[in-house]
C-alpha atoms as a PDB file:
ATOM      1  CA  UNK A   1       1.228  -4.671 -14.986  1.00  0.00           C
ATOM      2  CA  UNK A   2      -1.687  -3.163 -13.242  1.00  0.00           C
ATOM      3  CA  UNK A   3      -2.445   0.508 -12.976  1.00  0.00           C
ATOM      4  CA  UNK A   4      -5.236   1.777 -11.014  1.00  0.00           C
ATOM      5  CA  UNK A   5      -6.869   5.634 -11.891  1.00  0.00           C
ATOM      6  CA  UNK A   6      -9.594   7.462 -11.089  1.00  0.00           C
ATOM      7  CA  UNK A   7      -8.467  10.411 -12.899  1.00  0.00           C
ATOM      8  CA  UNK A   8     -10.298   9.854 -16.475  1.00  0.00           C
ATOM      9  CA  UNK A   9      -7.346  12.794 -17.886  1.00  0.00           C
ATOM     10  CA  UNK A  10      -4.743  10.460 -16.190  1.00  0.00           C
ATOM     11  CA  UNK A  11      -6.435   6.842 -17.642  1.00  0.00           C
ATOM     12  CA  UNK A  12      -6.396   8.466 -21.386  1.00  0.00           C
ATOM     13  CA  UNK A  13      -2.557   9.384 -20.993  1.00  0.00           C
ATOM     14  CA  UNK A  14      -1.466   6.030 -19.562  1.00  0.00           C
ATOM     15  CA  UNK A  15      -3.417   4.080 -22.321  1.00  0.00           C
ATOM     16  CA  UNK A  16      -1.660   6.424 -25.024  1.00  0.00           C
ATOM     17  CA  UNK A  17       2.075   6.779 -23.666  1.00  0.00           C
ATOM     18  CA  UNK A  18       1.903   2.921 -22.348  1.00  0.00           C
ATOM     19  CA  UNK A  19      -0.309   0.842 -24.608  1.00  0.00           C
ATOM     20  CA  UNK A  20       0.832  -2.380 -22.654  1.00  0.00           C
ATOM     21  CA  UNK A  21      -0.382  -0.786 -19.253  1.00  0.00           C
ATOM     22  CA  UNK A  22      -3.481  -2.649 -18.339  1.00  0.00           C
ATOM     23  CA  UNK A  23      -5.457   0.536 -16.585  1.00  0.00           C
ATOM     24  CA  UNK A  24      -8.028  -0.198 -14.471  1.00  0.00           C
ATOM     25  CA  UNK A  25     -10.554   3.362 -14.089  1.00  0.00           C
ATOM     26  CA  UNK A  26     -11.933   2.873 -11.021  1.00  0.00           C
ATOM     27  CA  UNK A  27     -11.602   4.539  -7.118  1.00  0.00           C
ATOM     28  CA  UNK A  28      -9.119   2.690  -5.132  1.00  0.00           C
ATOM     29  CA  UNK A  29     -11.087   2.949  -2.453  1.00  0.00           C
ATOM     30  CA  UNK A  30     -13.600   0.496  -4.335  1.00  0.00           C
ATOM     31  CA  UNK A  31     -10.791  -1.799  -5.472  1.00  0.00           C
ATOM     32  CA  UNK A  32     -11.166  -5.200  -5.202  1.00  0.00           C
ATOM     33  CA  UNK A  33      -7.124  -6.455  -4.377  1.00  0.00           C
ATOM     34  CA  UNK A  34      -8.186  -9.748  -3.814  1.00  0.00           C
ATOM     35  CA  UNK A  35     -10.339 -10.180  -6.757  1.00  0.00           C
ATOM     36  CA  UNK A  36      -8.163  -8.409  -9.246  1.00  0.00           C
ATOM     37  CA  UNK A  37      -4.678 -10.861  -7.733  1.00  0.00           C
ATOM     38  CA  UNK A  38      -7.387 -13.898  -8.142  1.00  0.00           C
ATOM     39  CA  UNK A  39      -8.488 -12.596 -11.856  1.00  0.00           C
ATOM     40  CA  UNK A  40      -5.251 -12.877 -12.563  1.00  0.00           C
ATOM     41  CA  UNK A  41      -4.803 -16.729 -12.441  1.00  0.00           C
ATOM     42  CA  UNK A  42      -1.107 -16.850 -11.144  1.00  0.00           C
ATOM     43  CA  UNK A  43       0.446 -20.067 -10.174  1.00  0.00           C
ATOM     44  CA  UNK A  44       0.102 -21.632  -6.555  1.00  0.00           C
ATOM     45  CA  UNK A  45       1.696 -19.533  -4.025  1.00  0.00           C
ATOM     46  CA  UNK A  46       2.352 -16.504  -6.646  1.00  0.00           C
ATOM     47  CA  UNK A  47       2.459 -12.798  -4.982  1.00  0.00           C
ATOM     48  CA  UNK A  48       2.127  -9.638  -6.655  1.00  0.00           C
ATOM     49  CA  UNK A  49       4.066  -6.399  -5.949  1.00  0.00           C
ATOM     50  CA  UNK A  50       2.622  -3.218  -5.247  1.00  0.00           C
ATOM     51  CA  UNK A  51       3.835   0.421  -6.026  1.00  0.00           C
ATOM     52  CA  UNK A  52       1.316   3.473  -5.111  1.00  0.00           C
ATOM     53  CA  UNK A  53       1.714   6.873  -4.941  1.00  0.00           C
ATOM     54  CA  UNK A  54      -1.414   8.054  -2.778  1.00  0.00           C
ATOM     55  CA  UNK A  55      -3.354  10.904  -2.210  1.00  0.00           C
ATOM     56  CA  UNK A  56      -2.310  11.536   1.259  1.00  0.00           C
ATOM     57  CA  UNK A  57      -6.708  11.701   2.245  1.00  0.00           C
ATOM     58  CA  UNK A  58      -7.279   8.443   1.788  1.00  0.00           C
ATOM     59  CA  UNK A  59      -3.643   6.705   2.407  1.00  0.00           C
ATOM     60  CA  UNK A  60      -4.803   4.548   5.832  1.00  0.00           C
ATOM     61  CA  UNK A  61      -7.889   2.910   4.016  1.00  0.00           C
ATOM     62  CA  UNK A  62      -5.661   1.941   1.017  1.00  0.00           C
ATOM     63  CA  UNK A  63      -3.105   0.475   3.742  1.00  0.00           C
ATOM     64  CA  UNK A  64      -5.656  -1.118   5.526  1.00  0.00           C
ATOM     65  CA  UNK A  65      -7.058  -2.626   1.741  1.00  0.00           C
ATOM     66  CA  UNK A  66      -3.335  -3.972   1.502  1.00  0.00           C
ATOM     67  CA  UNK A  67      -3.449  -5.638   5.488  1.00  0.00           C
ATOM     68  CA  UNK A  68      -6.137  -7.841   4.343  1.00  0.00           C
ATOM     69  CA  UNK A  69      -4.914  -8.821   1.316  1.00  0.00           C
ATOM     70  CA  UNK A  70      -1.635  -9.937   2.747  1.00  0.00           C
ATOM     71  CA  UNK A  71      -1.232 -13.202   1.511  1.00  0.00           C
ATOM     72  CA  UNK A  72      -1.309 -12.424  -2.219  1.00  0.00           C
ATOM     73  CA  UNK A  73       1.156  -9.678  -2.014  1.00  0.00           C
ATOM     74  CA  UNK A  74       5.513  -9.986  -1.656  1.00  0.00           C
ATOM     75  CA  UNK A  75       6.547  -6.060  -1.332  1.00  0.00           C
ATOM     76  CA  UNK A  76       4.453  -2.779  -1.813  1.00  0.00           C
ATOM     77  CA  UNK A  77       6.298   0.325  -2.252  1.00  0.00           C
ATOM     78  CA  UNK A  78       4.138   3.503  -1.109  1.00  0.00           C
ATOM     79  CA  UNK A  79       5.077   7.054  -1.692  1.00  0.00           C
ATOM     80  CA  UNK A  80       2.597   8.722   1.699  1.00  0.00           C
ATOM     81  CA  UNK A  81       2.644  11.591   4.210  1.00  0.00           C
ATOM     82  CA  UNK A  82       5.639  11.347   6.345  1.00  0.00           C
ATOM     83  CA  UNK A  83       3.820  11.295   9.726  1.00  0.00           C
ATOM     84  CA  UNK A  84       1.952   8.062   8.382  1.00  0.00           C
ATOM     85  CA  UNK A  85       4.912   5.912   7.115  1.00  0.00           C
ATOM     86  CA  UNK A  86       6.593   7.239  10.724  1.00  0.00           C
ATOM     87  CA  UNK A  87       3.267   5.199  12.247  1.00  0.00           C
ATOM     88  CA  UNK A  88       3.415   2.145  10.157  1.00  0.00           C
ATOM     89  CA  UNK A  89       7.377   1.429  10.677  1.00  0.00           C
ATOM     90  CA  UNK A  90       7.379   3.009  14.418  1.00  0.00           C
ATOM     91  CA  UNK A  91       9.383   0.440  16.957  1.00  0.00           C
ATOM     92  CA  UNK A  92       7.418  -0.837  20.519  1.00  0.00           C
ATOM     93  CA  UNK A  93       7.517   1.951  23.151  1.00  0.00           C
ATOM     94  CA  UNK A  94       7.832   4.906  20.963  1.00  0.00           C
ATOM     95  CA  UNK A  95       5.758   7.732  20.836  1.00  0.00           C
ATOM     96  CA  UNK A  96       4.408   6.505  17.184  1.00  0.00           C
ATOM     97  CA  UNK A  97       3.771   3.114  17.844  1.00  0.00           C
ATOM     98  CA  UNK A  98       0.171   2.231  17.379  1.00  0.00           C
ATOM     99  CA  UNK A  99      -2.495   0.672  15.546  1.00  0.00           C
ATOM    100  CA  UNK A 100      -0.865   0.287  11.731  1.00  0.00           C
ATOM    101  CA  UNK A 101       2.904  -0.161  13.832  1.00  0.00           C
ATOM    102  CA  UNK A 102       0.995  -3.212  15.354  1.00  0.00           C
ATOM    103  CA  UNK A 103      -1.133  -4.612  12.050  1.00  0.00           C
ATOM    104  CA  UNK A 104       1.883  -4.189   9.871  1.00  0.00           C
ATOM    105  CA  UNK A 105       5.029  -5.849  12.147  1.00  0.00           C
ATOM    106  CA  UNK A 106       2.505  -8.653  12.648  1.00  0.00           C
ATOM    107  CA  UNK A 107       2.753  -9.166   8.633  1.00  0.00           C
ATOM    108  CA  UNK A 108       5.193  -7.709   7.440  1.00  0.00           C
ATOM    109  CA  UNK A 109       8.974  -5.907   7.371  1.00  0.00           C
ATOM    110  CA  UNK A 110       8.512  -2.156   7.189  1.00  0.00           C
ATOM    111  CA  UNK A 111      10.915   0.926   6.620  1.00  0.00           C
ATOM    112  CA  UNK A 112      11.656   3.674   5.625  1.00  0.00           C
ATOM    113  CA  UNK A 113      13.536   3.924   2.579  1.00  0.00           C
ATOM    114  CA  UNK A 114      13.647   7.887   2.226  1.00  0.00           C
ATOM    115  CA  UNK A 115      12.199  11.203   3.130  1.00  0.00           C
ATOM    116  CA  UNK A 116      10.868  12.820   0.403  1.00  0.00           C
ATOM    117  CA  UNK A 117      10.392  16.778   0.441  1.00  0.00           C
ATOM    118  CA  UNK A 118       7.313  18.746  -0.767  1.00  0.00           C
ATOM    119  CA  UNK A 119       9.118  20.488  -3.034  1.00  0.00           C
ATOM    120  CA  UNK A 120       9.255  17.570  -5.875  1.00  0.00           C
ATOM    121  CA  UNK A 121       5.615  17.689  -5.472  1.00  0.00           C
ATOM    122  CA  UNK A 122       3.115  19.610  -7.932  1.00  0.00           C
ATOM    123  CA  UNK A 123       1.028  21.235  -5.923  1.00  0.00           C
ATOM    124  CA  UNK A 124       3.662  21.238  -3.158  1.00  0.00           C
ATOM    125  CA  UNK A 125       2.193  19.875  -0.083  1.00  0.00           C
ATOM    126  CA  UNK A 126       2.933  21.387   3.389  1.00  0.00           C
ATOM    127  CA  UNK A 127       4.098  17.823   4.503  1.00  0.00           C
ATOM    128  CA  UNK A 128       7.107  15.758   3.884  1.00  0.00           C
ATOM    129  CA  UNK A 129       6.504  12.272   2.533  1.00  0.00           C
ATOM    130  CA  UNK A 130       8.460   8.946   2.719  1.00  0.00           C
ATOM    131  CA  UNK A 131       9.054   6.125   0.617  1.00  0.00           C
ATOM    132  CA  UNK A 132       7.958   3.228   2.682  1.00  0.00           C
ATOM    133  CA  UNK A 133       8.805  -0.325   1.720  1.00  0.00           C
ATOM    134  CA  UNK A 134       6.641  -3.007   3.106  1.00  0.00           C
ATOM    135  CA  UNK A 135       7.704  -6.607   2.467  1.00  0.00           C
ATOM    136  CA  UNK A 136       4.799  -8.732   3.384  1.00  0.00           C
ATOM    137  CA  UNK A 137       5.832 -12.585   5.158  1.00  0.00           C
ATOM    138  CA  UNK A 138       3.956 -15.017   6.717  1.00  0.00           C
ATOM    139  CA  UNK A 139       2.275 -14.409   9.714  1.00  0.00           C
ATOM    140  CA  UNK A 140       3.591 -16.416  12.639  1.00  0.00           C
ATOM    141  CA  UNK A 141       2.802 -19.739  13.657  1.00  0.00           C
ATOM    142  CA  UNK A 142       0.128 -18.514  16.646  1.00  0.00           C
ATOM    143  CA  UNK A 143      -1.082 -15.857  14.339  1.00  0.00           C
ATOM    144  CA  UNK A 144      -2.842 -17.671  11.652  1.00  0.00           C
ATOM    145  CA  UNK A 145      -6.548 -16.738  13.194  1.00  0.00           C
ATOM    146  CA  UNK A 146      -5.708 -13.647  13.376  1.00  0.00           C
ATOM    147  CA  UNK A 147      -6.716 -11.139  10.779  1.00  0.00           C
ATOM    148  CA  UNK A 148      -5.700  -7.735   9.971  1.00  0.00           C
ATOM    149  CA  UNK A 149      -9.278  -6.690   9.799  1.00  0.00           C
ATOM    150  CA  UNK A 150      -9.829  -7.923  13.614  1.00  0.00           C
ATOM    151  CA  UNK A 151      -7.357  -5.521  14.952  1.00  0.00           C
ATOM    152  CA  UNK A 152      -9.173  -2.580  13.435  1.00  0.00           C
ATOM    153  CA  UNK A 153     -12.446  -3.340  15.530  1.00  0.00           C
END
């Protein structure tokens, strides 16, 4: 298991309360996914699974990050401002439907799993947040030229 910090306070206090943690300091933002998944050496056809809670700021680039790493990843779980996770899962002709509704459906299965509100939150935000599940498949047949990172452009 991976962790990823940029918090130096929050690195130190993983590495002493879970020793087995490998803890990665470093931005997300400058994350390598595919690198780190191919660093790994899994098996053929291996996936990993990805669990995030992110500051709400940068939560679209992260997304985005996870888009075009599709094919290594089965499932990422992502605690993010409700108003975004409403955009990623949003249905054809609604009012929410848009750019992530259209780069995510095309990969993956998205919902909602629950609201979450500010109030379990230190510092409470002024926002709800949801629990978003995002289980990643392969893309469809007439899809397979397409990348996430050409629908951004």
């Amino acid at each position: 298991m991976t962790a990823v910090e940029i918090d130096q306070r929050a690195v130190a206090f993983l590495h002493d309360k879970i020793p087995q943690l490998n803890v990665i300091h470093q931005d997300i933002l400058q994350f390598s996914y595919a690198s780190h998944i191919e660093s790994l050496k899994l098996p053929a056809n291996n996936t990993v699974s990805i669990i995030a809670n992110l500051p709400y700021g940068i939560v679209s680039q992260v997304l985005f990050g996870l888009a075009d790493t599709h094919t290594h990843i089965d499932v990422a779980v992502v605690t993010m401002q409700w108003e975004v996770g409403d955009r990623v899962c949003a249905h054809p002709n609604t009012k929410t439907y848009g750019i992530p509704s259209v780069i995510f459906q095309l990969y993956a299965d998205c919902r909602i799993v629950f609201k979450i509100p500010p109030t379990v939150f230190y510092p409470v935000p002024k926002v709800d947040s949801a629990l978003v599940r995002i289980d990643f498949t392969k893309p469809h047949k007439d899809l397979k030229t397409v990348y996430p990172e050409q629908l951004r452009k």
